[in-house]
Protein backbone atom coordinates (compact mmCIF):
# COMPACT_ATOMS: atom_id res chain seq x y z
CA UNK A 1 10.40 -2.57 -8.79
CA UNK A 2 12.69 -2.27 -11.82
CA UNK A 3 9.37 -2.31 -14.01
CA UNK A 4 8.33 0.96 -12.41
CA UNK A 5 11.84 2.14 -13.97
CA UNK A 6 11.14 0.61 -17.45
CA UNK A 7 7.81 2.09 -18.13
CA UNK A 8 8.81 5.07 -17.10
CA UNK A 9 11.43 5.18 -19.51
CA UNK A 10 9.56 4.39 -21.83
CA UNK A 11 7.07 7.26 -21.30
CA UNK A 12 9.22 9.42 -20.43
CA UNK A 13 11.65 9.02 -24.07
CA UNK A 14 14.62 10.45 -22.78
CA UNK A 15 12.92 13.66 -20.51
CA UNK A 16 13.94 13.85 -16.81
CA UNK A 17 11.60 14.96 -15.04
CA UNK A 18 8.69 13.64 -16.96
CA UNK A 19 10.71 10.54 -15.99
CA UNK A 20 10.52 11.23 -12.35
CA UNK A 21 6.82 12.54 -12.55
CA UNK A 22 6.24 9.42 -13.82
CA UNK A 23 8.05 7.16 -11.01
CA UNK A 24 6.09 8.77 -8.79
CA UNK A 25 2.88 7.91 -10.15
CA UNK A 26 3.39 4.44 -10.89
CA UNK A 27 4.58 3.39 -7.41
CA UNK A 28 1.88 5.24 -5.78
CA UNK A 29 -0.64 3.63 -8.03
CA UNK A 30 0.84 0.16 -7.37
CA UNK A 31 0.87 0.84 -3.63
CA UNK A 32 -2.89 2.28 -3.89
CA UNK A 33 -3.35 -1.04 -5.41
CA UNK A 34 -1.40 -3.11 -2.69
CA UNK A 35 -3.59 -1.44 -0.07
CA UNK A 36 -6.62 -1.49 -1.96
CA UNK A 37 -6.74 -5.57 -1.89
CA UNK A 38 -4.70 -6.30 1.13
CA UNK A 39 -6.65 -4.03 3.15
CA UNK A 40 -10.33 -5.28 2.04
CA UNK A 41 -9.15 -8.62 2.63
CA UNK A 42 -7.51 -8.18 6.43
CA UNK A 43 -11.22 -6.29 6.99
CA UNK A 44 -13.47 -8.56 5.82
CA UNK A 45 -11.13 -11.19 7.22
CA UNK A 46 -11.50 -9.66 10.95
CA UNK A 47 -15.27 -9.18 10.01
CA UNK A 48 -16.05 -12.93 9.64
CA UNK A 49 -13.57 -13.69 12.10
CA UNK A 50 -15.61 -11.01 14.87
CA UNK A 51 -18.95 -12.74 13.48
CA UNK A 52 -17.59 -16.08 14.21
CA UNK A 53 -16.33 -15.39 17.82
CA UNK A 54 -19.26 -13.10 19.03
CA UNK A 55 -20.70 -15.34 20.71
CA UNK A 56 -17.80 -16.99 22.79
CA UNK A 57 -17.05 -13.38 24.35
CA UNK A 58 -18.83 -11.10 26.46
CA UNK A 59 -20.74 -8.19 25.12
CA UNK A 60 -18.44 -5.23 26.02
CA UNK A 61 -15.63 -6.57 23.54
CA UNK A 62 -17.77 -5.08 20.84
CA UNK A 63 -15.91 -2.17 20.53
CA UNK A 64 -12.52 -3.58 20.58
CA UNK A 65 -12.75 -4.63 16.96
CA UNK A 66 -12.66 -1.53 15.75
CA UNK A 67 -9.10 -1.10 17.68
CA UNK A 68 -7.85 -4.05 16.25
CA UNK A 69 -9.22 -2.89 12.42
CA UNK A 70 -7.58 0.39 13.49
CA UNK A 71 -4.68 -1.58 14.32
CA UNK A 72 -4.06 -3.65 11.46
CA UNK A 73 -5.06 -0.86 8.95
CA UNK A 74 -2.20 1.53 10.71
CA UNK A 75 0.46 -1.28 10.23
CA UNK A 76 -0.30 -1.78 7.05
CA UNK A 77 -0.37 1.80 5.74
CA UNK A 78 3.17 1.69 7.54
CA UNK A 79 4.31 -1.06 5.43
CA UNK A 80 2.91 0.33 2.12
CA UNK A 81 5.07 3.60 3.13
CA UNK A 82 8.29 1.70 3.53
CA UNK A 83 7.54 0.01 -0.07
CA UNK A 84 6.52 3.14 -1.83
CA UNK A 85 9.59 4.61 -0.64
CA UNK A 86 11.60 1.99 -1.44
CA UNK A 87 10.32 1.86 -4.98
CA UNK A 88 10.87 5.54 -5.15
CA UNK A 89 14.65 5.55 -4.00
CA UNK A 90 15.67 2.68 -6.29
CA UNK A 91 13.52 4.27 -9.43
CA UNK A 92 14.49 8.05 -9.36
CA UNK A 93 17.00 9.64 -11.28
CA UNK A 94 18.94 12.77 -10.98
CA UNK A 95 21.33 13.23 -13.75
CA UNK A 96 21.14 11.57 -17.29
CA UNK A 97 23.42 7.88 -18.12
């Protein structure tokens, strides 16, 4: 997280809010990022994992996968959250060192 703070620096060369413009952008590219990967993998993770078990359950549990993808996708946009905002609180600045 201090990287975030340390390239933005460095962009920013001494301006404020080009610093905090900045923070912003990088945290909320990293957490696109995070979501990006972890979320293609807990998908096509349930995917083979639905393919594998389709035929141990009955038919009508079909449509319960996409609950479950619904599911894990809400938790994890819920934990990305809590990281981007934690990566925002401990990078921001509001007055000059």
């Amino acid at each position: 997280m201090e990287r975030i703070g340390l390239a933005a620096s460095k962009v920013a060369k001494g301006n404020l809010f080009v610093y905090n413009l900045v923070v912003i952008l990088l945290s909320f590219l990293y957490c696109s990022m995070m979501f990006l990967i972890s979320g293609a993998t807990i998908l096509f993770s349930l995917i083979v994992l639905g393919y594998i078990v389709n035929g141990l359950l009955p038919q009508d549990y079909g449509q319960n996968w996409w609950a479950v993808i619904r599911l894990c996708m809400l938790s994890l946009t819920g934990i990305v959250t809590i990281v981007n905002l934690y990566a925002i609180g401990r990078n921001i600045r509001f007055k000059r060192k």
